[in-house]
PDB file of N, CA and C in Angstrom:
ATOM      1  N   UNK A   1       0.833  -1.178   0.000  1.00  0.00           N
ATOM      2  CA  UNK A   1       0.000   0.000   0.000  1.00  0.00           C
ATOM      3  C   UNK A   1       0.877   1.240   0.000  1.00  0.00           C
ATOM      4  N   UNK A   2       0.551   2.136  -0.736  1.00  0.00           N
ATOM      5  CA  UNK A   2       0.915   3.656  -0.844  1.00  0.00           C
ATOM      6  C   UNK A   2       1.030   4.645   0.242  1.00  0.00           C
ATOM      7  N   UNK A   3       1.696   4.780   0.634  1.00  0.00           N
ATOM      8  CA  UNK A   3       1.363   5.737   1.777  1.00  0.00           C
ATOM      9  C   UNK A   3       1.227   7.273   1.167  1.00  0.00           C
ATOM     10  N   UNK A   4       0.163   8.135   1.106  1.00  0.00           N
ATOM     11  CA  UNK A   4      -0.085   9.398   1.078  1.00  0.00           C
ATOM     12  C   UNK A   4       1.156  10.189   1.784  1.00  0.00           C
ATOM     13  N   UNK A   5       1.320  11.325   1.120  1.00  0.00           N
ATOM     14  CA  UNK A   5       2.168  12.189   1.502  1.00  0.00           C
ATOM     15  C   UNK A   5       1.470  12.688   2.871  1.00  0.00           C
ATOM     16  N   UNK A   6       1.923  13.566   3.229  1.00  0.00           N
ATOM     17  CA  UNK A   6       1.468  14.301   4.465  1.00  0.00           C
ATOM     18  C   UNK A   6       1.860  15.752   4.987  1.00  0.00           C
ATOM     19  N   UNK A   7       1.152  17.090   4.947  1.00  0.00           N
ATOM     20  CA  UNK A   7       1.546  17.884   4.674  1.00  0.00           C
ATOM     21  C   UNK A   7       1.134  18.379   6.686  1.00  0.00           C
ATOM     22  N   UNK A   8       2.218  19.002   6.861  1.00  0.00           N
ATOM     23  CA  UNK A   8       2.479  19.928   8.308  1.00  0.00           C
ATOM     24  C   UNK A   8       2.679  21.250   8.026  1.00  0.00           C
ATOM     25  N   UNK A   9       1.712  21.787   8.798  1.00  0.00           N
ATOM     26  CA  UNK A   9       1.236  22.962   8.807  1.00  0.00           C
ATOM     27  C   UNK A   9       1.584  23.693  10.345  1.00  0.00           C
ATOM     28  N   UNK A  10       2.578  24.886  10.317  1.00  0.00           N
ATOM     29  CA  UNK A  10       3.252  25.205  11.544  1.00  0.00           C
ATOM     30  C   UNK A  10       2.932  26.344  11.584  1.00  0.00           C
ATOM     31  N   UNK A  11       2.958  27.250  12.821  1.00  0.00           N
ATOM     32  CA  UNK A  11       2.750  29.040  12.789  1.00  0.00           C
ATOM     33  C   UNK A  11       4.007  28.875  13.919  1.00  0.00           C
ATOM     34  N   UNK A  12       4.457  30.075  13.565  1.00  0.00           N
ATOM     35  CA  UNK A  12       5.712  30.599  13.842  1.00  0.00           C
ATOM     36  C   UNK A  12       6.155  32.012  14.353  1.00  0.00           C
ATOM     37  N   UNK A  13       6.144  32.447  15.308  1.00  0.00           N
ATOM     38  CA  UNK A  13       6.166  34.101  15.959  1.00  0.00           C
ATOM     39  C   UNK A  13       7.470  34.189  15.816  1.00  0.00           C
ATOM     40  N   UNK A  14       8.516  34.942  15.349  1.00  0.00           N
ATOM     41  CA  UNK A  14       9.575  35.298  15.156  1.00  0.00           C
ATOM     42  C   UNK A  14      10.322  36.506  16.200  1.00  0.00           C
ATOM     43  N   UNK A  15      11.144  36.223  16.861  1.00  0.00           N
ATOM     44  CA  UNK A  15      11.563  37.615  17.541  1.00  0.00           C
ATOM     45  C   UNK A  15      11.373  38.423  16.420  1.00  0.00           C
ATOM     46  N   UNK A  16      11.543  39.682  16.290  1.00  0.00           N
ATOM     47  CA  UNK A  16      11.919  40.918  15.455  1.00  0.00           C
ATOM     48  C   UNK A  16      13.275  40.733  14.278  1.00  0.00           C
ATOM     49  N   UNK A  17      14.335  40.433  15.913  1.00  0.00           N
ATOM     50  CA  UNK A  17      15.650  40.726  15.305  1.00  0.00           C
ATOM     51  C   UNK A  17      16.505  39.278  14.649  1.00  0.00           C
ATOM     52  N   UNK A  18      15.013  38.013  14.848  1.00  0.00           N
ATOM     53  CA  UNK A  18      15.864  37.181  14.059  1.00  0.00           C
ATOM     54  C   UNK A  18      14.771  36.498  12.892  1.00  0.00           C
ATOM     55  N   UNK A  19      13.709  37.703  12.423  1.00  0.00           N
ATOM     56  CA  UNK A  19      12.813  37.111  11.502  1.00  0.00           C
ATOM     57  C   UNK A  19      13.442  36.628  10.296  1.00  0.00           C
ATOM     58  N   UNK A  20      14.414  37.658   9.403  1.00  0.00           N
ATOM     59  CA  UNK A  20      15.010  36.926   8.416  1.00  0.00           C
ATOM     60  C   UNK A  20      16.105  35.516   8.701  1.00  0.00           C
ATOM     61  N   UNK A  21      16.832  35.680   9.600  1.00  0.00           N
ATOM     62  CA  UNK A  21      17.278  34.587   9.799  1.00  0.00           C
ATOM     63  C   UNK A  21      16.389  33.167  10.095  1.00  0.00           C
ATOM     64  N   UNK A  22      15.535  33.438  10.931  1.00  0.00           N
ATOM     65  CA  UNK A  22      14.793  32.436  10.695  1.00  0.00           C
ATOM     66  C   UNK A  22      14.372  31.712   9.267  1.00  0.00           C
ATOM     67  N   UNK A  23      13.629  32.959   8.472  1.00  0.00           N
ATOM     68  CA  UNK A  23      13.459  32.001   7.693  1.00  0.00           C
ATOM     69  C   UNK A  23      14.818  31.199   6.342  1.00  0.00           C
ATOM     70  N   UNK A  24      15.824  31.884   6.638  1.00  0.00           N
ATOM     71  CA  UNK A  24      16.818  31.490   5.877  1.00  0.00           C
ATOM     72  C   UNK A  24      16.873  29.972   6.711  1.00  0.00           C
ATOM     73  N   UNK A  25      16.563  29.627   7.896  1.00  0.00           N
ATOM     74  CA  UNK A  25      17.072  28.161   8.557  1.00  0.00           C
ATOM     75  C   UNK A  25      16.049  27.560   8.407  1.00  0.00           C
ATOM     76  N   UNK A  26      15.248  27.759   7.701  1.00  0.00           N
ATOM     77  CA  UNK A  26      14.405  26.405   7.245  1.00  0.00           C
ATOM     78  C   UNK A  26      14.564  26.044   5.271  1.00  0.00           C
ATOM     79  N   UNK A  27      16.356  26.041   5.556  1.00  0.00           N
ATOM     80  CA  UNK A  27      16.108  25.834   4.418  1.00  0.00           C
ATOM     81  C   UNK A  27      17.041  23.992   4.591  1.00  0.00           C
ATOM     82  N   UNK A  28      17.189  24.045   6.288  1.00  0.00           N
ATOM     83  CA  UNK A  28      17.755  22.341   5.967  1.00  0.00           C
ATOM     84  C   UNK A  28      16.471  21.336   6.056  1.00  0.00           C
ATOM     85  N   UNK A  29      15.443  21.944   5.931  1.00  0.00           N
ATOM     86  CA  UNK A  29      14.494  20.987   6.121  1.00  0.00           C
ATOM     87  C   UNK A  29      14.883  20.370   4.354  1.00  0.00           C
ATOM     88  N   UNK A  30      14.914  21.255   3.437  1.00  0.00           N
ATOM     89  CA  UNK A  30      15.564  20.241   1.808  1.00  0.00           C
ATOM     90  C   UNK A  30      16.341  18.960   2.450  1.00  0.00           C
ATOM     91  N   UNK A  31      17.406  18.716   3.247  1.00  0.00           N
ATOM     92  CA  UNK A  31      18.402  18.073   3.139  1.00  0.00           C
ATOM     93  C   UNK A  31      17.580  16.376   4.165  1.00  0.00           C
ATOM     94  N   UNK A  32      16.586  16.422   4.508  1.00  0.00           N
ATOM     95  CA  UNK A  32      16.042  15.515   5.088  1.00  0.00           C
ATOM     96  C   UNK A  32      15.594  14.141   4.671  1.00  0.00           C
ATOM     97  N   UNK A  33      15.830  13.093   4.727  1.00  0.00           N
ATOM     98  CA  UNK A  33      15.040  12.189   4.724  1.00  0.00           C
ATOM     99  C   UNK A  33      13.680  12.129   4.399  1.00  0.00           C
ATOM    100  N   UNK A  34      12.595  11.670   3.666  1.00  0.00           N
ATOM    101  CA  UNK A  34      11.450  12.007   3.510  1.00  0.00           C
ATOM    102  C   UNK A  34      10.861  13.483   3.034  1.00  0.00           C
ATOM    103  N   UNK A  35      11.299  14.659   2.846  1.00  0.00           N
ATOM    104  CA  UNK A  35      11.162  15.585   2.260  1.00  0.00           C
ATOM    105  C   UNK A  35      10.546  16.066   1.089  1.00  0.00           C
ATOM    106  N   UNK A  36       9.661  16.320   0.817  1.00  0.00           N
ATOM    107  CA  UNK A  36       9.001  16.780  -0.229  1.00  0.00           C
ATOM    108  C   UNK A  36       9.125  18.374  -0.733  1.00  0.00           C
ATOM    109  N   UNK A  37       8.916  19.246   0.091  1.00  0.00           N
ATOM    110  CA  UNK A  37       9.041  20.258  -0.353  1.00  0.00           C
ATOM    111  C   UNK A  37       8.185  21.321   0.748  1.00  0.00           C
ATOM    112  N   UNK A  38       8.476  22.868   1.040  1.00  0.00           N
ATOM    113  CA  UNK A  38       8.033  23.937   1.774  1.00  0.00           C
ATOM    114  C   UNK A  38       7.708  24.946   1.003  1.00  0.00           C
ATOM    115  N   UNK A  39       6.636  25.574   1.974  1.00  0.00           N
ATOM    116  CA  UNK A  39       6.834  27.334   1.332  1.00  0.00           C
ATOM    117  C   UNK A  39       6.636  27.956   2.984  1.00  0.00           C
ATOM    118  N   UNK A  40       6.734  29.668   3.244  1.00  0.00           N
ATOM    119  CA  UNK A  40       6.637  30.109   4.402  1.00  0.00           C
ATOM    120  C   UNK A  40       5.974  31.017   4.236  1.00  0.00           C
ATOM    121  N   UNK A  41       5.068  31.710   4.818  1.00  0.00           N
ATOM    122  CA  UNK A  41       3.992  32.762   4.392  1.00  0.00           C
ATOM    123  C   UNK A  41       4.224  33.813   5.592  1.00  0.00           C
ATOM    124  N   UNK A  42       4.475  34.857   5.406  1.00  0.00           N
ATOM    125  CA  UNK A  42       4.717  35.662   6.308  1.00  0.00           C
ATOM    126  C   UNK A  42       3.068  36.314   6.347  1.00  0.00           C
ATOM    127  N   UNK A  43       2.459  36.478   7.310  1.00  0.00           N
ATOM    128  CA  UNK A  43       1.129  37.528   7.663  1.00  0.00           C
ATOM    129  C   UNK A  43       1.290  38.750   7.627  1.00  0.00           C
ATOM    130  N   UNK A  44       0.379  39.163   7.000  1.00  0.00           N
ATOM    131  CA  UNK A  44      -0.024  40.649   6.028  1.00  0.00           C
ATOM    132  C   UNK A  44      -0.475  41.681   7.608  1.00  0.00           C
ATOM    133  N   UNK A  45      -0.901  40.951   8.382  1.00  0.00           N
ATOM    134  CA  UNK A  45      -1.021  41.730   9.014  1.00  0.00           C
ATOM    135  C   UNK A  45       0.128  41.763  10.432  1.00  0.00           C
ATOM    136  N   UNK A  46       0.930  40.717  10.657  1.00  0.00           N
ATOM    137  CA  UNK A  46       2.085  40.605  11.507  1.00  0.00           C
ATOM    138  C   UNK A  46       3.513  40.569  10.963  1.00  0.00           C
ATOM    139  N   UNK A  47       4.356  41.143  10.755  1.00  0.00           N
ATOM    140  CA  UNK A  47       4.913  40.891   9.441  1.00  0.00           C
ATOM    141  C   UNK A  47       6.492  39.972  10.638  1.00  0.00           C
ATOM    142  N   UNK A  48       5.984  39.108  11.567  1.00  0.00           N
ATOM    143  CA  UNK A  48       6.916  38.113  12.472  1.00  0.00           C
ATOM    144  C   UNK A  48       6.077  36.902  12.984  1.00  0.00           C
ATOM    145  N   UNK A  49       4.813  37.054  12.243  1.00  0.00           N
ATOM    146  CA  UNK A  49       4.288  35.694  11.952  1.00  0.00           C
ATOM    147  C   UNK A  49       4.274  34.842  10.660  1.00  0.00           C
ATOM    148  N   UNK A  50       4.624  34.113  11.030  1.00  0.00           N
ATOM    149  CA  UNK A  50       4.598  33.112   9.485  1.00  0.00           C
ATOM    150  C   UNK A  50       4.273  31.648   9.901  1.00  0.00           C
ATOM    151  N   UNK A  51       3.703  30.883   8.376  1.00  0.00           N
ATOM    152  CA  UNK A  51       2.667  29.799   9.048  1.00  0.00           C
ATOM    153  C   UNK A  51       4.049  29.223   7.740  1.00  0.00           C
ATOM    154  N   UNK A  52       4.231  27.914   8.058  1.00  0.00           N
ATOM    155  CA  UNK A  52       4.993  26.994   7.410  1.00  0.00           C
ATOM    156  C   UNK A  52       4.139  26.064   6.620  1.00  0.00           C
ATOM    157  N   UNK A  53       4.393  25.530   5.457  1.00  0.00           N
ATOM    158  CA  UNK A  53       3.702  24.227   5.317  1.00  0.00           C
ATOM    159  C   UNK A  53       4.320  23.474   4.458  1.00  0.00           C
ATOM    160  N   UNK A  54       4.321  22.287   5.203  1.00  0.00           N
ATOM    161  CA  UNK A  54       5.642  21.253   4.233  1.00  0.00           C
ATOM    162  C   UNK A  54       4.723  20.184   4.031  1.00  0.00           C
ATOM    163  N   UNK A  55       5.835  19.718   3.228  1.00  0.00           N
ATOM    164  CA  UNK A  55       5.070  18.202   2.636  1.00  0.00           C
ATOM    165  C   UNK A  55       6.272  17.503   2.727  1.00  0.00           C
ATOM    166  N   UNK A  56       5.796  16.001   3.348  1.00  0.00           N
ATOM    167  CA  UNK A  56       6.321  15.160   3.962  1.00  0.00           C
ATOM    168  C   UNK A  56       6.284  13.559   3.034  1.00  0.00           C
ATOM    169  N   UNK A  57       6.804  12.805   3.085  1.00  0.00           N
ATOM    170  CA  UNK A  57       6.202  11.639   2.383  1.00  0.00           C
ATOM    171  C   UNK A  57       5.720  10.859   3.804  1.00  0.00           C
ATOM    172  N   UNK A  58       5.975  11.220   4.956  1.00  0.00           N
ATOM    173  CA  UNK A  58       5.346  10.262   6.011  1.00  0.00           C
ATOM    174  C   UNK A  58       5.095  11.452   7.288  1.00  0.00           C
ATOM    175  N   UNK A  59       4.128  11.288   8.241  1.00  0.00           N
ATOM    176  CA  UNK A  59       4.336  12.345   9.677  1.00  0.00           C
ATOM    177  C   UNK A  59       5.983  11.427  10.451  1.00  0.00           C
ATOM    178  N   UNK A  60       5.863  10.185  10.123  1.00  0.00           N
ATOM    179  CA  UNK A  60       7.115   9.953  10.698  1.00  0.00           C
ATOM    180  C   UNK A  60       8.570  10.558  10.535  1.00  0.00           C
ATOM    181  N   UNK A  61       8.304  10.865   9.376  1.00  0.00           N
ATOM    182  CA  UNK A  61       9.961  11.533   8.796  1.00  0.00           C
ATOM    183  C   UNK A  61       9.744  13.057   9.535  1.00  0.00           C
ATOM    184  N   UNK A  62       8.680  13.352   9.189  1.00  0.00           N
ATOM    185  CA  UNK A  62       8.789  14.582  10.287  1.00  0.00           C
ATOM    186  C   UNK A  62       9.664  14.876  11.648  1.00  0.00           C
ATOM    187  N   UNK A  63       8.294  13.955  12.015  1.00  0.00           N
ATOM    188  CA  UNK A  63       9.056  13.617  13.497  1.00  0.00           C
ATOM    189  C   UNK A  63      10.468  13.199  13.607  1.00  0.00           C
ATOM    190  N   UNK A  64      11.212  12.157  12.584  1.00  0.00           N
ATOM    191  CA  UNK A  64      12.132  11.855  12.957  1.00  0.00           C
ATOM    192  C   UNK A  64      13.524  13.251  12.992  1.00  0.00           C
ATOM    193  N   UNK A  65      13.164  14.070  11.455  1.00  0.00           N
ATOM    194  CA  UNK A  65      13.400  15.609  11.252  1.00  0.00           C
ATOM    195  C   UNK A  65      13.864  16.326  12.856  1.00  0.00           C
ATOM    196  N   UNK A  66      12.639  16.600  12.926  1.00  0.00           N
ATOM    197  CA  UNK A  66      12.611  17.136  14.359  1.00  0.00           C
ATOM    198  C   UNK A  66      13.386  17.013  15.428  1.00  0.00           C
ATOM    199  N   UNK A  67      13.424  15.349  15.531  1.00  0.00           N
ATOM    200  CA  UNK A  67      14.069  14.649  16.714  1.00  0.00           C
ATOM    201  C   UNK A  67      15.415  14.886  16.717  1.00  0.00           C
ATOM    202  N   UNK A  68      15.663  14.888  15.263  1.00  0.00           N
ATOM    203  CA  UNK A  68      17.116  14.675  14.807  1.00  0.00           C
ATOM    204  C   UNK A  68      18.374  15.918  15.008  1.00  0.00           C
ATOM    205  N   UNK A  69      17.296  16.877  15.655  1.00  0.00           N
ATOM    206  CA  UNK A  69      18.615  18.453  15.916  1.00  0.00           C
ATOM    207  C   UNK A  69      18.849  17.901  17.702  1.00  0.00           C
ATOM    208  N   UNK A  70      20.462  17.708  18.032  1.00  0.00           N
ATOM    209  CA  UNK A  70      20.693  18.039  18.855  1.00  0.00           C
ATOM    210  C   UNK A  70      20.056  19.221  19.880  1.00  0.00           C
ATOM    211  N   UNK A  71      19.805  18.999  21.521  1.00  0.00           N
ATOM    212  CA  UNK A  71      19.471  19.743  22.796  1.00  0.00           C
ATOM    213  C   UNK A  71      20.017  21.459  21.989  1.00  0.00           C
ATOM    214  N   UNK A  72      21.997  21.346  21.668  1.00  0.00           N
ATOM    215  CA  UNK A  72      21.843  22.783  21.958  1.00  0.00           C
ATOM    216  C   UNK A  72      21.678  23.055  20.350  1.00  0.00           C
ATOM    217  N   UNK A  73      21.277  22.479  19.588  1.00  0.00           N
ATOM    218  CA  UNK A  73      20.929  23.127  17.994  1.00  0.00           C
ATOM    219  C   UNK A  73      19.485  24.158  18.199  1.00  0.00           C
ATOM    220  N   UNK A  74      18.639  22.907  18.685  1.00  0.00           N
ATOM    221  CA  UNK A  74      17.119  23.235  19.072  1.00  0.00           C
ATOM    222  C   UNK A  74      16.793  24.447  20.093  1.00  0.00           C
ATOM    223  N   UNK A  75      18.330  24.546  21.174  1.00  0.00           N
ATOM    224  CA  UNK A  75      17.579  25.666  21.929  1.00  0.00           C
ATOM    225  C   UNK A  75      18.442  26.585  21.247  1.00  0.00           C
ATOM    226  N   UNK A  76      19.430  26.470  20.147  1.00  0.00           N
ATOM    227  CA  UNK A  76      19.407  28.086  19.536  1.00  0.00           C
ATOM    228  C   UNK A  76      18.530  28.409  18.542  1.00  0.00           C
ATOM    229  N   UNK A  77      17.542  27.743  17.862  1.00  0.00           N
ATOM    230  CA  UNK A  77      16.597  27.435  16.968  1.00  0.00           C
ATOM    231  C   UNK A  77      15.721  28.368  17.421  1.00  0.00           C
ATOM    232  N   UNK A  78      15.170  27.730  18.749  1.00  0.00           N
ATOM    233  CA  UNK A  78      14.167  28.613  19.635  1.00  0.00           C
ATOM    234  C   UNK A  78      14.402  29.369  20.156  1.00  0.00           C
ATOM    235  N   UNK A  79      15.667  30.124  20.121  1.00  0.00           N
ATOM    236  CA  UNK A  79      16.023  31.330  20.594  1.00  0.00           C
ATOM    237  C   UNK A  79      15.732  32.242  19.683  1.00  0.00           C
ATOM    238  N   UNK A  80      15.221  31.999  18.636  1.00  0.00           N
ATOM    239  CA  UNK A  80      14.802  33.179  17.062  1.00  0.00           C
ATOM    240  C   UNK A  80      13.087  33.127  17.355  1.00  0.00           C
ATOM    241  N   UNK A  81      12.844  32.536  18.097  1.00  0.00           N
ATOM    242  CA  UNK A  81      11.350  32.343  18.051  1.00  0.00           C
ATOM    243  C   UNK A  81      10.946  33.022  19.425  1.00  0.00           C
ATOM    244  N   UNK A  82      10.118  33.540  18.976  1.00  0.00           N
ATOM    245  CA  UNK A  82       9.056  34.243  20.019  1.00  0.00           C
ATOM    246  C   UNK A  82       7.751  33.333  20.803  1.00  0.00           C
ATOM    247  N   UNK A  83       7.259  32.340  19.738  1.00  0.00           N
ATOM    248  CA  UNK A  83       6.102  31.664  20.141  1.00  0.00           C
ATOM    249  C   UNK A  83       5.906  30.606  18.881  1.00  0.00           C
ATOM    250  N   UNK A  84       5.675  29.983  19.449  1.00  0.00           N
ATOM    251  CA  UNK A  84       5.078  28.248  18.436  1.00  0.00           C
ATOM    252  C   UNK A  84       3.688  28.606  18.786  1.00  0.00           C
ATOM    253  N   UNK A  85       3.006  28.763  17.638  1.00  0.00           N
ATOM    254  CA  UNK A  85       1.346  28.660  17.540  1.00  0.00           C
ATOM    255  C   UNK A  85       0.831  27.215  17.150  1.00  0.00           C
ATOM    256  N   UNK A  86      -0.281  27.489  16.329  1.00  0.00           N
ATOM    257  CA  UNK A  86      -0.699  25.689  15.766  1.00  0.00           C
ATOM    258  C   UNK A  86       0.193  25.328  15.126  1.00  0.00           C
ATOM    259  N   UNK A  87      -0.017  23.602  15.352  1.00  0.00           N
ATOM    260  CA  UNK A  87       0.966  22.454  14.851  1.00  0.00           C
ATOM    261  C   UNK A  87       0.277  21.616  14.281  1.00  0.00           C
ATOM    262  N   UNK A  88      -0.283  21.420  13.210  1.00  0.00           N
ATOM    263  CA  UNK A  88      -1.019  20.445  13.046  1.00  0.00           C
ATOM    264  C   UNK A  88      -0.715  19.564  11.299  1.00  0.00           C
ATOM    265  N   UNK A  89      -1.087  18.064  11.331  1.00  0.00           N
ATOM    266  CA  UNK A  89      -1.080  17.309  10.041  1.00  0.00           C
ATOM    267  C   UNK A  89      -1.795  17.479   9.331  1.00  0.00           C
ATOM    268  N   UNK A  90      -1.665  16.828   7.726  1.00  0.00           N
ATOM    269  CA  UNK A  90      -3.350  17.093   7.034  1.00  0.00           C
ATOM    270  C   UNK A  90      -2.951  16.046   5.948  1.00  0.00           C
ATOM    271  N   UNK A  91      -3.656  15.417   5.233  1.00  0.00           N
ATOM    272  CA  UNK A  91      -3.381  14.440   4.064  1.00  0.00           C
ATOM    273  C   UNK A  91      -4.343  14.985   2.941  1.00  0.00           C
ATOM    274  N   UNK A  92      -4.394  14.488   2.064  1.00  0.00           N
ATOM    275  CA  UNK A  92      -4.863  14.782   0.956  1.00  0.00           C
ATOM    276  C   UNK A  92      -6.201  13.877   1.069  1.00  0.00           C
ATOM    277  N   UNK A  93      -7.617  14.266   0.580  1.00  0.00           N
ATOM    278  CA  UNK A  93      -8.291  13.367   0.548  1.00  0.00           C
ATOM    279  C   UNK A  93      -9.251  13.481  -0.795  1.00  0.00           C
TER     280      UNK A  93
END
């Protein structure tokens, strides 16, 4: 059986002073395992919110993605971030 892709859908509060950098560091999500492809949408009306949405070939590769940054990678990661909003999956139907 086929497994459906799987697309993750993230919101993202950006400090101020590390909005562009941020989004320049989601560009190792390309280099992943399971990877399909991103775009990042910055809000028209917040211009340090942005909603992510990738496509995955599994939620597992995600997760494994995720898992896969070292304690101090992840807390300088989240040191550009202001706030993690919704997190959520979605498949195609």
């Amino acid at each position: 059986m086929n497994q459906k892709p799987i697309i993750h859908i993230g919101t993202l509060y950006a400090k101020a002073e590390y909005a562009d950098d941020l989004i320049k560091s989601l560009a190792i999500l390309e280099q992943s395992p399971g990877y399909i492809s991103h775009e990042c949408y910055r809000d028209l009306a917040n211009e340090y919110k942005f909603t992510l949405v990738e496509k995955w070939q599994s939620k597992e590769d995600h997760e494994n993605f995720v898992q896969s940054f070292s304690e101090k990678a992840m807390k300088q990661w989240l040191n550009m971030v202001a706030e993690v909003g919704e997190d959520s999956y979605f498949e195609a139907v």
